[in-house]
N, C-alpha and C. Protein backbone atom coordinates (compact mmCIF):
# COMPACT_ATOMS: atom_id res chain seq x y z
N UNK A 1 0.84 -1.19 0.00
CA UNK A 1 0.00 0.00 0.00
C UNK A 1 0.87 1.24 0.00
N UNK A 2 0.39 2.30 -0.23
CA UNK A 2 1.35 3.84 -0.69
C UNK A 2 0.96 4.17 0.41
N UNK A 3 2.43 4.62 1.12
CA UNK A 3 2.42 5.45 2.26
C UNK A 3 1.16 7.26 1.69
N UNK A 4 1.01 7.70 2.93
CA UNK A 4 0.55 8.97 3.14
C UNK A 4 1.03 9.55 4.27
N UNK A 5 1.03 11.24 4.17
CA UNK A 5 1.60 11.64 5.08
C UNK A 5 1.07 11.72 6.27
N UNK A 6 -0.16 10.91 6.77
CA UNK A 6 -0.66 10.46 7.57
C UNK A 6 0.24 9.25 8.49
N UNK A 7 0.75 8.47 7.29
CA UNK A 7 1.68 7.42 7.68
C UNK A 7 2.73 7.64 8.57
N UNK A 8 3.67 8.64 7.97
CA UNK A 8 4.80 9.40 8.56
C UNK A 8 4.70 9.31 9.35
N UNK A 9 6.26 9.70 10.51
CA UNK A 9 6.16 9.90 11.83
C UNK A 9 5.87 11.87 11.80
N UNK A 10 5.90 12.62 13.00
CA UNK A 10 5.73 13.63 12.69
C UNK A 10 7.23 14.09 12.31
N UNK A 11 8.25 13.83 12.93
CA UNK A 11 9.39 14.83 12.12
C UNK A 11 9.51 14.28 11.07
N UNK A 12 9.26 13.04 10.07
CA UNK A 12 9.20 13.04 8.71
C UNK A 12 8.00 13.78 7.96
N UNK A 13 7.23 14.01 8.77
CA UNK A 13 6.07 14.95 8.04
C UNK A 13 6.31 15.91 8.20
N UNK A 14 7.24 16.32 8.95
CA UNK A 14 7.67 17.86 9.07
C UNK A 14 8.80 18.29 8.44
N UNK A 15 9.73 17.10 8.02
CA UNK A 15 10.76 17.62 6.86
C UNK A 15 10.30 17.58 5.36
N UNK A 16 8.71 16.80 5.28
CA UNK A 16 8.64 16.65 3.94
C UNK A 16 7.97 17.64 3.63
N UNK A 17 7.06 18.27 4.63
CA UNK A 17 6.07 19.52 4.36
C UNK A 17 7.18 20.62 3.84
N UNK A 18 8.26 21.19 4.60
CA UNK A 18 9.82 21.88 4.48
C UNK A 18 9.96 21.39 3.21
N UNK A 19 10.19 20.48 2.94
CA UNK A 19 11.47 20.42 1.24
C UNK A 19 10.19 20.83 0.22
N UNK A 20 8.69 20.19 0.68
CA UNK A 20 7.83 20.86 -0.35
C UNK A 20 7.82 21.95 -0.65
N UNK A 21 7.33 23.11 0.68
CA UNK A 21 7.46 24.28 0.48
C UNK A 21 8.81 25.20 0.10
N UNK A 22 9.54 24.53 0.51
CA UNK A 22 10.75 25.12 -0.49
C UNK A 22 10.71 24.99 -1.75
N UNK A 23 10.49 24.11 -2.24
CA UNK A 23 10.25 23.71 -3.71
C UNK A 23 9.39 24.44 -4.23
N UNK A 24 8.02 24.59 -3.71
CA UNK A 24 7.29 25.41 -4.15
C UNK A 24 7.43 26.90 -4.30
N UNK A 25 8.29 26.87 -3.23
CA UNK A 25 8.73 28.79 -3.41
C UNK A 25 9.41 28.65 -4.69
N UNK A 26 10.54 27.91 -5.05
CA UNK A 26 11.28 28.09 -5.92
C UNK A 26 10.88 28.11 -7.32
N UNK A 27 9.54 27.33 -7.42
CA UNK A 27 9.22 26.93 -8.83
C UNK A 27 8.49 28.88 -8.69
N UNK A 28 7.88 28.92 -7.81
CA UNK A 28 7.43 30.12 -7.99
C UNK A 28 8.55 31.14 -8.27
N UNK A 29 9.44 31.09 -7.82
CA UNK A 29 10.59 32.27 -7.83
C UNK A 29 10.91 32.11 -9.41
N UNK A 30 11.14 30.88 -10.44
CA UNK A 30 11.70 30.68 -11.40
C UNK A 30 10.24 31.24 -12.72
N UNK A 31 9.18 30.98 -12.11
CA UNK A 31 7.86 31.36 -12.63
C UNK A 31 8.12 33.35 -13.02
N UNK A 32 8.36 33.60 -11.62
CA UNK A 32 8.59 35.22 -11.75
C UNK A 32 9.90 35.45 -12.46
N UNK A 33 10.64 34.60 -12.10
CA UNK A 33 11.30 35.25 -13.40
C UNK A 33 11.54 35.15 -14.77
N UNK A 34 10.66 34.42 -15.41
CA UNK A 34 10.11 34.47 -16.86
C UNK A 34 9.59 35.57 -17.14
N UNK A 35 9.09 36.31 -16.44
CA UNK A 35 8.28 37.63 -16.18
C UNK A 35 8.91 38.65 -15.97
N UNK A 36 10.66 38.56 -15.61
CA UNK A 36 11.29 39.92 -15.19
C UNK A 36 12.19 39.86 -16.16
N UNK A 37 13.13 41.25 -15.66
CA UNK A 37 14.90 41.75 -16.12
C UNK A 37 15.33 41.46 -14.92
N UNK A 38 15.45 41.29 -14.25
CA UNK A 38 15.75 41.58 -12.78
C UNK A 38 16.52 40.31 -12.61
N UNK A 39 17.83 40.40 -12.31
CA UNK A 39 19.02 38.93 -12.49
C UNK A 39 19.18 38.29 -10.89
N UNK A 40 18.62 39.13 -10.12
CA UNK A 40 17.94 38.44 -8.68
C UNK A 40 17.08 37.49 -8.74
N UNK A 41 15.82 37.34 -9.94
CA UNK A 41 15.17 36.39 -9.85
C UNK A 41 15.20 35.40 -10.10
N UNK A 42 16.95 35.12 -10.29
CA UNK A 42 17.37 33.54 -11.33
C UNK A 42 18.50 33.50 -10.06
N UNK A 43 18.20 32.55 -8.97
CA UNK A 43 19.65 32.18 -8.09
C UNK A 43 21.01 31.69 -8.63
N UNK A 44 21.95 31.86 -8.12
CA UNK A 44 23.36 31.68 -8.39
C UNK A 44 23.39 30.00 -8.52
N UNK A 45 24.08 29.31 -9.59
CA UNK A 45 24.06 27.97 -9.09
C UNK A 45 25.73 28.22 -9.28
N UNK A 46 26.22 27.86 -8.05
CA UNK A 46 27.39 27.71 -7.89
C UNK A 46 28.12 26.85 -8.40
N UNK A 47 27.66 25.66 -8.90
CA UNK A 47 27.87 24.76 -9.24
C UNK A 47 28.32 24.63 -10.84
N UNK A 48 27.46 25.16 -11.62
CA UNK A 48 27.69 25.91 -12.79
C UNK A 48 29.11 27.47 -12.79
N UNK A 49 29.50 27.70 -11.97
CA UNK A 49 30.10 28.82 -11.27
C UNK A 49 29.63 30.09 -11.68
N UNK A 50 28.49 30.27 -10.96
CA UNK A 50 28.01 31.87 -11.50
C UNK A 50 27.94 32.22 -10.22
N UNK A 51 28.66 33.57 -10.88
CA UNK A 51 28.19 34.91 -9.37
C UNK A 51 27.69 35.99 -10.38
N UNK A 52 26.79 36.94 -9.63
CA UNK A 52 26.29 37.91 -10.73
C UNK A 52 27.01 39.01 -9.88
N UNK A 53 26.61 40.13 -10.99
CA UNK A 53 27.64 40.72 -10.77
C UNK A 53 26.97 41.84 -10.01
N UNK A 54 27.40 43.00 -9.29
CA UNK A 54 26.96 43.89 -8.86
C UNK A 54 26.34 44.82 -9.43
N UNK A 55 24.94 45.46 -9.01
CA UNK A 55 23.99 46.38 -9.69
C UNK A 55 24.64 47.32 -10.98
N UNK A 56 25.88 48.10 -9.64
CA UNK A 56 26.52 49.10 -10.39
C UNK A 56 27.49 48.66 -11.48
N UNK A 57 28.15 47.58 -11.43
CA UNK A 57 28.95 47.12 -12.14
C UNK A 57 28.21 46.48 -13.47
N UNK A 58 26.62 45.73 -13.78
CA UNK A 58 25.90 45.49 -14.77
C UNK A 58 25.32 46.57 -15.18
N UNK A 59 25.15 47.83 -14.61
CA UNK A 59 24.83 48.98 -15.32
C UNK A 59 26.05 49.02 -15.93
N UNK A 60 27.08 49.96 -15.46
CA UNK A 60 28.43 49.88 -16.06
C UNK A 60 28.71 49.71 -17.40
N UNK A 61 28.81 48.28 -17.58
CA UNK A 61 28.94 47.59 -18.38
C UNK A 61 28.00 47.64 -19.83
N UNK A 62 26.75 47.67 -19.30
CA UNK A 62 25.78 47.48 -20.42
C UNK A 62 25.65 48.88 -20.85
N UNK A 63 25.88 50.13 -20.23
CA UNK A 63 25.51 51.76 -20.31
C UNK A 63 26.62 51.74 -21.89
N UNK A 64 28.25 51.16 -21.40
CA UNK A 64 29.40 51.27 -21.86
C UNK A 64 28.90 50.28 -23.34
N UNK A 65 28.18 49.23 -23.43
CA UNK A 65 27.75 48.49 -24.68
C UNK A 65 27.11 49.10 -24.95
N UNK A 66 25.87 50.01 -24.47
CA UNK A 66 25.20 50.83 -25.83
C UNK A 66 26.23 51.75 -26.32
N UNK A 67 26.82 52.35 -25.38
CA UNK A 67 27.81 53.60 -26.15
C UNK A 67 27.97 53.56 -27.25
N UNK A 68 28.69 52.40 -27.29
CA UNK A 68 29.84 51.84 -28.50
C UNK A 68 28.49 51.43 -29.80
N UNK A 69 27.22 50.42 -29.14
CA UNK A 69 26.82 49.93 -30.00
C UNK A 69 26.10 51.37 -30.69
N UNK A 70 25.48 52.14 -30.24
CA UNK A 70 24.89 53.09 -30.98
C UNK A 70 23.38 52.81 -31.17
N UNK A 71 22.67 53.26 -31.86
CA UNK A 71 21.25 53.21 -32.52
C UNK A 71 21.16 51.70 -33.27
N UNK A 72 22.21 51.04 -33.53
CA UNK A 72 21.64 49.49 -34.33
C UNK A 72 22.77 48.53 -34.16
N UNK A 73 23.68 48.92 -33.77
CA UNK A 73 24.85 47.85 -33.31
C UNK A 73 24.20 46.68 -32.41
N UNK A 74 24.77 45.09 -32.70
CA UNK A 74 24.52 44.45 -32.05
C UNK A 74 25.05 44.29 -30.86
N UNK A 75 24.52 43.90 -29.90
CA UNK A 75 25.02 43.39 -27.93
C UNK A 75 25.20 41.61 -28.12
N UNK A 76 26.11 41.21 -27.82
CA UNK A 76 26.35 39.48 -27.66
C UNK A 76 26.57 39.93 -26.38
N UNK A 77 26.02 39.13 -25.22
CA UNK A 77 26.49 38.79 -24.03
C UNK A 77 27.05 37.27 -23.71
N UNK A 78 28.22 37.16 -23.76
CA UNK A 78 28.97 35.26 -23.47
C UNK A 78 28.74 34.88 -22.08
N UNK A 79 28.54 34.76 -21.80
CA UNK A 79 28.20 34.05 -20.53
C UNK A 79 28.31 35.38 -19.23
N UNK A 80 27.37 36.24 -19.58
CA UNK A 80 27.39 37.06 -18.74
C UNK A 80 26.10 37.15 -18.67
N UNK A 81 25.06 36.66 -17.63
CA UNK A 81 23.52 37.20 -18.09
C UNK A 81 23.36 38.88 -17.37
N UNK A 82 23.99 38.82 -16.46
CA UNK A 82 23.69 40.23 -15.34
C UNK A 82 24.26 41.14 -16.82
N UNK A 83 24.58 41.19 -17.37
CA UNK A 83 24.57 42.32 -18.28
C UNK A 83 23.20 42.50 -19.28
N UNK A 84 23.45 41.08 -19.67
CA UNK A 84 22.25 40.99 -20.59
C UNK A 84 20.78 41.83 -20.25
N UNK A 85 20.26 41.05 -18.70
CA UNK A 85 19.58 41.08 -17.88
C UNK A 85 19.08 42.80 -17.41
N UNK A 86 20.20 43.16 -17.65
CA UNK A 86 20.00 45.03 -17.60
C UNK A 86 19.95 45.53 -18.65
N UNK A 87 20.05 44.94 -20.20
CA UNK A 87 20.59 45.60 -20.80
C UNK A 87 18.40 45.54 -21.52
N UNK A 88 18.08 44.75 -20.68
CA UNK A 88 16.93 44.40 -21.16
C UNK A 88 16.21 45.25 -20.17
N UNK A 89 16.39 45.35 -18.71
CA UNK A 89 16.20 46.24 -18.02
C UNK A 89 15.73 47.70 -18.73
N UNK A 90 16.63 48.18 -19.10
CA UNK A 90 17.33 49.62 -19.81
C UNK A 90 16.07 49.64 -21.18
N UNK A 91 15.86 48.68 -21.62
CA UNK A 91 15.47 48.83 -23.31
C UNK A 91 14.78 47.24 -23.78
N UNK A 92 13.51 47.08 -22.94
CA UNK A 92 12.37 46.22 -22.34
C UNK A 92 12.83 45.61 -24.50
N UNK A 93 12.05 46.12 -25.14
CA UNK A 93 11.88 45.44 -26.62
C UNK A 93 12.60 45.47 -27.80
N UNK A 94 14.06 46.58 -26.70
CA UNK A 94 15.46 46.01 -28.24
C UNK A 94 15.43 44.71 -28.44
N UNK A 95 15.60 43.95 -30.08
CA UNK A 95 15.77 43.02 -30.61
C UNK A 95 17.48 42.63 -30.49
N UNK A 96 17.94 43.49 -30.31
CA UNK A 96 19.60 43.52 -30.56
C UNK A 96 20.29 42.73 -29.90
N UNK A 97 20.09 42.33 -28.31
CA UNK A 97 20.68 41.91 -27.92
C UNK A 97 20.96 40.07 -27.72
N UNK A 98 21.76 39.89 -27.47
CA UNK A 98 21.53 38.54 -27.37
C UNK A 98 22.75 37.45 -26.37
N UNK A 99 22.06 36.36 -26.04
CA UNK A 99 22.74 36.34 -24.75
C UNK A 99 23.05 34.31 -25.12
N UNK A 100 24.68 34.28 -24.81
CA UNK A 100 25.07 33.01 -24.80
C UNK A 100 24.80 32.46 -23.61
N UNK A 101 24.55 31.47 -23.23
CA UNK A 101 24.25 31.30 -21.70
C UNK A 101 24.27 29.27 -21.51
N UNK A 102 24.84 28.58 -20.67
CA UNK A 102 24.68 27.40 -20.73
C UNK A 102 23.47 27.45 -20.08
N UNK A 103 22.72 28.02 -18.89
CA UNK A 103 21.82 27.61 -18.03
C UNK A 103 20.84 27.93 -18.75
N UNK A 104 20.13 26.71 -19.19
CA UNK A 104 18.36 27.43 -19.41
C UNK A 104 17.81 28.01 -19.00
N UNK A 105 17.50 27.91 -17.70
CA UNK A 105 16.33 28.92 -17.17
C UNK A 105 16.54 30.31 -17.98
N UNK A 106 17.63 30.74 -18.53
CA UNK A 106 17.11 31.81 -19.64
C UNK A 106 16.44 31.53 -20.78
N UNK A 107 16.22 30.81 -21.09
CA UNK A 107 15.73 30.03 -22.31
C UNK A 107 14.31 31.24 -22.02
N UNK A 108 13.88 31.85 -20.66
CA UNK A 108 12.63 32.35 -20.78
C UNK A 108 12.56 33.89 -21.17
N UNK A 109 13.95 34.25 -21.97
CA UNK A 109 13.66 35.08 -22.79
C UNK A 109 13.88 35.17 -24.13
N UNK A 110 13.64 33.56 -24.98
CA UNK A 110 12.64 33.60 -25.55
C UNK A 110 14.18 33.49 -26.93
N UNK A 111 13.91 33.98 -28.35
CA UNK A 111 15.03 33.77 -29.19
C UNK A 111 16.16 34.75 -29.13
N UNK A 112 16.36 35.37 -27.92
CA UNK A 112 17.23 36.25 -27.62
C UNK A 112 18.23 35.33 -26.80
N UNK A 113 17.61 34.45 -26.41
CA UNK A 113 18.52 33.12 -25.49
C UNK A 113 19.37 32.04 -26.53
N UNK A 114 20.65 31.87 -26.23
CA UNK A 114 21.03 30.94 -27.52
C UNK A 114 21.84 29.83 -26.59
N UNK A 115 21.35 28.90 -26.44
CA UNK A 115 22.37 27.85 -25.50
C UNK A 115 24.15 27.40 -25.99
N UNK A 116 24.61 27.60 -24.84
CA UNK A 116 25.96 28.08 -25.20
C UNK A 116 26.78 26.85 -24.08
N UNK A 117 27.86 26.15 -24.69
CA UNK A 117 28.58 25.42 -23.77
C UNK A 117 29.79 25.51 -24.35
N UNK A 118 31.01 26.52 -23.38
CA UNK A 118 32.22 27.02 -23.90
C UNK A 118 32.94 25.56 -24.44
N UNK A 119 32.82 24.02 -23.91
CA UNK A 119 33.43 22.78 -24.26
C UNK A 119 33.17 22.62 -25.67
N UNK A 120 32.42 23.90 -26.55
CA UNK A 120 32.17 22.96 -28.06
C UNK A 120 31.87 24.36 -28.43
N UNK A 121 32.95 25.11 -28.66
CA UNK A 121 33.03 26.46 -28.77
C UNK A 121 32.35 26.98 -30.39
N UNK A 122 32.31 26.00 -30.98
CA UNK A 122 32.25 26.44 -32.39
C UNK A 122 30.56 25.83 -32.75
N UNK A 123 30.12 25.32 -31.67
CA UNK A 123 28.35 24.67 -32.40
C UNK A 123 27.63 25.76 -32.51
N UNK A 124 27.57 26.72 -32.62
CA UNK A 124 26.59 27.58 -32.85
C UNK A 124 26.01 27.89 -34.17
N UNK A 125 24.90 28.45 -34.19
CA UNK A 125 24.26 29.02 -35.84
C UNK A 125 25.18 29.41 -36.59
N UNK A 126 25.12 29.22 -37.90
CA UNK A 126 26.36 30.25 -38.71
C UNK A 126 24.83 31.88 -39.05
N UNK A 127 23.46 31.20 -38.78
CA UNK A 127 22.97 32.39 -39.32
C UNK A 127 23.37 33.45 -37.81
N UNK A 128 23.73 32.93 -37.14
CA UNK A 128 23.82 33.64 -35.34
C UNK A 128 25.09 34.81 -35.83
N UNK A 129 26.30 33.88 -35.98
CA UNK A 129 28.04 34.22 -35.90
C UNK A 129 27.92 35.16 -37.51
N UNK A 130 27.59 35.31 -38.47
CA UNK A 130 27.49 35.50 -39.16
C UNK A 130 27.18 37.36 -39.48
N UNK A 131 26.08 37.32 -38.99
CA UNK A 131 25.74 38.69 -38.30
C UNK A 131 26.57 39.62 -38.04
N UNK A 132 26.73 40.99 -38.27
CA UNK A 132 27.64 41.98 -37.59
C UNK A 132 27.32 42.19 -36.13
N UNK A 133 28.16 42.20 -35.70
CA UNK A 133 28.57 42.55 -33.85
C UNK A 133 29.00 43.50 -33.64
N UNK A 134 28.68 44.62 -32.92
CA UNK A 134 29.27 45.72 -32.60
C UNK A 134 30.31 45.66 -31.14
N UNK A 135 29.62 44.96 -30.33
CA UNK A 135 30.59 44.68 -29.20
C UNK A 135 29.70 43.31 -28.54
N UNK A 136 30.92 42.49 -27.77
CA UNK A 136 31.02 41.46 -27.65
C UNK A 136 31.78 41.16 -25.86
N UNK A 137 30.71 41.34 -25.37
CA UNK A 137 31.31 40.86 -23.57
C UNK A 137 31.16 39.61 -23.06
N UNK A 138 31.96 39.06 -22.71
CA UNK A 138 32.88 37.88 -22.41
C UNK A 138 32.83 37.71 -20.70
N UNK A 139 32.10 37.02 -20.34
CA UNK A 139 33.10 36.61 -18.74
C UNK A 139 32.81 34.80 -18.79
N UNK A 140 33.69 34.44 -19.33
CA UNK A 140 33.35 32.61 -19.02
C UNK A 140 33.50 32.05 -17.96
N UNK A 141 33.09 31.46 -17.60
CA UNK A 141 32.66 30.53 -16.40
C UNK A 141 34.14 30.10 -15.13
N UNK A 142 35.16 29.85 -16.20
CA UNK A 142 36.04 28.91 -15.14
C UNK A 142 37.31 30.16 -15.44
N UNK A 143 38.56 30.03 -14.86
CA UNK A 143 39.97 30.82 -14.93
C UNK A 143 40.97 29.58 -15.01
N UNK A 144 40.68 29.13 -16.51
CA UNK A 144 41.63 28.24 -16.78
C UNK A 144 42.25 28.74 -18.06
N UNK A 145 43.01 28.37 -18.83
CA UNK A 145 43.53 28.53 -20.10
C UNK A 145 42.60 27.56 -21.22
N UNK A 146 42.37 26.55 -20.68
CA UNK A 146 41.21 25.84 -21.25
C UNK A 146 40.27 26.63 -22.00
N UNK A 147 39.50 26.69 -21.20
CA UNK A 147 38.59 27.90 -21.27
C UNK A 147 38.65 28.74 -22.01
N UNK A 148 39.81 29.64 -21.82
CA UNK A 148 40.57 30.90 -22.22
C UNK A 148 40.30 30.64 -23.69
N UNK A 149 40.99 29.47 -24.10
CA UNK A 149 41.09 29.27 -25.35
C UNK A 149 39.75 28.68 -26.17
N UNK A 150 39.17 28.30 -25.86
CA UNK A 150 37.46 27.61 -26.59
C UNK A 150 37.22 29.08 -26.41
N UNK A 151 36.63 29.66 -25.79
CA UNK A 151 35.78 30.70 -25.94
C UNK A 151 36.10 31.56 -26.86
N UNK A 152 37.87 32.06 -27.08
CA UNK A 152 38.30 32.84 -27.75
C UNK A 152 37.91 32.02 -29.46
N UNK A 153 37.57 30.88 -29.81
CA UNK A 153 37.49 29.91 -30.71
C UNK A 153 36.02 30.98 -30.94
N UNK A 154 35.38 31.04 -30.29
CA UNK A 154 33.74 31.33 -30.17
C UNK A 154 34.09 32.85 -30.40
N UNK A 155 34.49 33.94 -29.84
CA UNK A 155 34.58 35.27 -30.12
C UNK A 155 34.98 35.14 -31.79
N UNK A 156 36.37 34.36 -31.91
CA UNK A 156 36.65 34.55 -33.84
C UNK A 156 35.44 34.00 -34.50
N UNK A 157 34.17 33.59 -34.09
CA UNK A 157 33.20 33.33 -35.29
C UNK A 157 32.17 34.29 -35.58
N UNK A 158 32.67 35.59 -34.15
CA UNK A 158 31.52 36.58 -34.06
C UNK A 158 32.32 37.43 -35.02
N UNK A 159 33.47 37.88 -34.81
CA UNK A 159 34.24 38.67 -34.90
C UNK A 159 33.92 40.03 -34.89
N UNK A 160 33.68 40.78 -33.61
CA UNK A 160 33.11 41.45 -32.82
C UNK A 160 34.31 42.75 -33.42
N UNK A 161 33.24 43.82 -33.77
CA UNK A 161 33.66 45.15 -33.62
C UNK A 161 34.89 45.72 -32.34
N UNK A 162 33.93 45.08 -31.42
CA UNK A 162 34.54 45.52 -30.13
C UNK A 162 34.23 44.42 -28.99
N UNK A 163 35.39 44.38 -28.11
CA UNK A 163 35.24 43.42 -27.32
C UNK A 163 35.82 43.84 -25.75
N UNK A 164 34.70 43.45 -25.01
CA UNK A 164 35.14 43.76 -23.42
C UNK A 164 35.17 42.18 -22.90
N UNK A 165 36.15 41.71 -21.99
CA UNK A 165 36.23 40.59 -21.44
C UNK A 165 36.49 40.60 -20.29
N UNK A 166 35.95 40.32 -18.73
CA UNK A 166 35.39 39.88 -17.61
C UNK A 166 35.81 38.85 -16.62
N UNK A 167 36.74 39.06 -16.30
CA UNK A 167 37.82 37.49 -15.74
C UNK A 167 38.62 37.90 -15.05
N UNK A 168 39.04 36.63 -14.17
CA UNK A 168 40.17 36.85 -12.99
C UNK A 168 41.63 37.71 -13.70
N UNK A 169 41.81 38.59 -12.66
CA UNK A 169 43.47 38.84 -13.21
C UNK A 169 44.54 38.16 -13.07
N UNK A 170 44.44 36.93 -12.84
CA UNK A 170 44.89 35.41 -13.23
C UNK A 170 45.36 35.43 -14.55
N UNK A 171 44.23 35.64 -15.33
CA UNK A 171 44.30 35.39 -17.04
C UNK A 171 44.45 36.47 -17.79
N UNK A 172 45.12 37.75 -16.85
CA UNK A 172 45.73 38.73 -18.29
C UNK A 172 46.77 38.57 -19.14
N UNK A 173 47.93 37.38 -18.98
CA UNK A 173 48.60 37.36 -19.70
C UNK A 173 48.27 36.45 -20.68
N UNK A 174 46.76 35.74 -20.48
CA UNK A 174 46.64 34.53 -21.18
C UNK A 174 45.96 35.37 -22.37
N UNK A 175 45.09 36.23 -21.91
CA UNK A 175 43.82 37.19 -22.95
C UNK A 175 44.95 38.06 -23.50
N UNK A 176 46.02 38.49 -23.38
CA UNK A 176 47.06 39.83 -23.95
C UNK A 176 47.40 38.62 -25.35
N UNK A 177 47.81 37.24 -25.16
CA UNK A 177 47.97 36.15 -26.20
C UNK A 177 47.29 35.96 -26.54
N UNK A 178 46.61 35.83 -26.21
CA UNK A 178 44.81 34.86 -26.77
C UNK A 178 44.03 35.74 -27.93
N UNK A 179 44.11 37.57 -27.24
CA UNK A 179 43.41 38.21 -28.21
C UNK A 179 43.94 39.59 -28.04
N UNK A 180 45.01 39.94 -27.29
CA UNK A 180 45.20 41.20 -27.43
C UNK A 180 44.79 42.04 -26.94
N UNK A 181 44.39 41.71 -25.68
CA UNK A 181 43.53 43.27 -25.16
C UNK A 181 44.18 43.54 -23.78
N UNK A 182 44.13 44.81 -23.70
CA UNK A 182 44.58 45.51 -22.71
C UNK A 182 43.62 45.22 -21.04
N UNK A 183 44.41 45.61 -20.46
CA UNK A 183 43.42 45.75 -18.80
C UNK A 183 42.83 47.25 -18.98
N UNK A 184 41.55 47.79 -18.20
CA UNK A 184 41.31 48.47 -17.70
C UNK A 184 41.06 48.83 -16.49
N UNK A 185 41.18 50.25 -15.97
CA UNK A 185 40.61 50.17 -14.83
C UNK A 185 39.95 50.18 -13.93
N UNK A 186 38.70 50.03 -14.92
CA UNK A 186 37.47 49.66 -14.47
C UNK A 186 37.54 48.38 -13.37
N UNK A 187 36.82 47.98 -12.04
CA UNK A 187 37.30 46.80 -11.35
C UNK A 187 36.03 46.28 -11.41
N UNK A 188 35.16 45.18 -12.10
CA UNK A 188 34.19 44.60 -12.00
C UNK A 188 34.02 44.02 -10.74
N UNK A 189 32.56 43.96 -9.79
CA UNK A 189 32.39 43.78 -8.49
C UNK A 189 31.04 42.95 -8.66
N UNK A 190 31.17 42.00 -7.91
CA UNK A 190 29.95 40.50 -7.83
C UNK A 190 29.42 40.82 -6.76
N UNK A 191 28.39 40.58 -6.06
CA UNK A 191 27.47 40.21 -5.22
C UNK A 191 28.07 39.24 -4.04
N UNK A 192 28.39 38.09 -4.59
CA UNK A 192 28.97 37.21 -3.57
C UNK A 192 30.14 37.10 -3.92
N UNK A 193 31.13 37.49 -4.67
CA UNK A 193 32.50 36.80 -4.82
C UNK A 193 33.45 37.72 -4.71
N UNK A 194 34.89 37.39 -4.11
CA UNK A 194 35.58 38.34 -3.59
C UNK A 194 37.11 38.44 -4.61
N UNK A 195 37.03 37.46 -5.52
CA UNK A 195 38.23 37.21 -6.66
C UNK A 195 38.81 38.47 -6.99
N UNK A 196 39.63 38.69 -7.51
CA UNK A 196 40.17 40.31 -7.90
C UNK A 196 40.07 39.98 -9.65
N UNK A 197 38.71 40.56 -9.92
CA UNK A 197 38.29 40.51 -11.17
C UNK A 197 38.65 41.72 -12.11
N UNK A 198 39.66 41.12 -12.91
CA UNK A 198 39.27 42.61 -13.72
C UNK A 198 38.26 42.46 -15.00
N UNK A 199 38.88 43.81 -15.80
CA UNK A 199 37.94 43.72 -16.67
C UNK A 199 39.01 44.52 -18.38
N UNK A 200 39.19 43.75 -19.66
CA UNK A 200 40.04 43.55 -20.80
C UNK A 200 39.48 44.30 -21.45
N UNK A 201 39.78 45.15 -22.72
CA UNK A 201 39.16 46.06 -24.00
C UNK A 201 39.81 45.33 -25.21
N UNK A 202 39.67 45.51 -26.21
CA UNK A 202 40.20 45.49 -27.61
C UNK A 202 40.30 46.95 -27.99
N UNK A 203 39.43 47.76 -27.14
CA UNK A 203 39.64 49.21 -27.83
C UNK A 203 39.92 50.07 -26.71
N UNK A 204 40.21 51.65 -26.98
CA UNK A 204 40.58 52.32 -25.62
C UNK A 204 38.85 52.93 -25.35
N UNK A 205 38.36 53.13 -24.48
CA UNK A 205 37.19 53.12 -23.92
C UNK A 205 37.13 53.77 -22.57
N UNK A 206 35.68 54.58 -22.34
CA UNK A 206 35.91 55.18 -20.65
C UNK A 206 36.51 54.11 -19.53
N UNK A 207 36.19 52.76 -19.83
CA UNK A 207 36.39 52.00 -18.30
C UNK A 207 37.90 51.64 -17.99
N UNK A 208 38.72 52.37 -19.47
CA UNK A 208 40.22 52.31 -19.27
C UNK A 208 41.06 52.81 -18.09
């Protein structure tokens, strides 16, 4: 016969009522954020290694991508959604932007979402890569050279007007090889993470 939570003792009915209602908050939390810009409403999975980035620092960033992009320039965001996420904030029904991302749960904005896994740097649309790019922001997931190098595989198919890149200062001598770009001194700042992140140009720019 199928247990019920009648069956239970009470502290198993009281941890299962708990993991429900957690669950339930969450599906709700993931519900609302199909519905927002707001990069609070999608939790960090650490596990995936995301930290988002700080309010001021995804303004920053995305203020500094329209600059450059102008009235019709395209926005690629690589594995950065907190930019994306504002940049949609800022400008609810630009078509322009568009966001690489391994985690689905963005998938809920819709063909602006393009599933992205830096391990197979080159599967993407050719109608996607093909496209003119006006600028192209970069923060990948891990601070390996690995990495370093697939993704940079993935930037040469955009071949981006302009490019800002988002990573430990671990990997400036790897990105000065990899693609040439300078540090700025702009200091990108996360929410939860305390890494000494900087932040790379291809061009000279205010966050220099």
């Amino acid at each position: 016969a199928e247990l019920t939570i009648a069956d239970l003792s009470p502290e198993a009915a009281a941890a299962l009522a708990e993991f429900l209602a957690e669950r339930k908050a969450q599906e709700e939390k993931e519900l609302a954020a199909e519905q927002t810009t707001d990069i609070a409403a999608f939790h960090e999975d650490w596990q995936l290694s995301q930290f988002w980035y700080s309010a001021e620092t995804a303004l920053t960033l995305a203020r500094e991508a329209l600059r450059v992009a102008g009235d019709s320039g395209r926005i690629v965001c690589l594995s950065c959604p907190s930019v994306f996420t504002k940049l949609r904030e800022l400008h609810p029904e630009d078509p322009r932007f568009v966001l690489l991302e391994f985690d689905d749960r963005f998938a809920a904005f819709g063909s602006s979402f393009v599933h992205y896994d830096y391990r197979h740097p080159t599967a993407l649309p050719e109608t996607l890569t093909a496209a003119p790019t006006s600028i192209l922001i970069a923060d990948p997931p891990f601070l390996s050279s690995e990495c370093a190098e697939k993704v940079a595989q993935t930037i040469a198919l955009f071949r981006p007007e302009h490019l800002l890149y988002c990573t430990g200062a671990i990997m400036g001598e790897t990105l000065a090889r990899l693609l040439s770009l300078h540090e700025c001194s702009f200091r990108p700042q996360h929410t939860q993470l305390q890494n000494d992140f900087r932040c790379y140009a291809s061009y000279p720019s205010p966050l220099d």
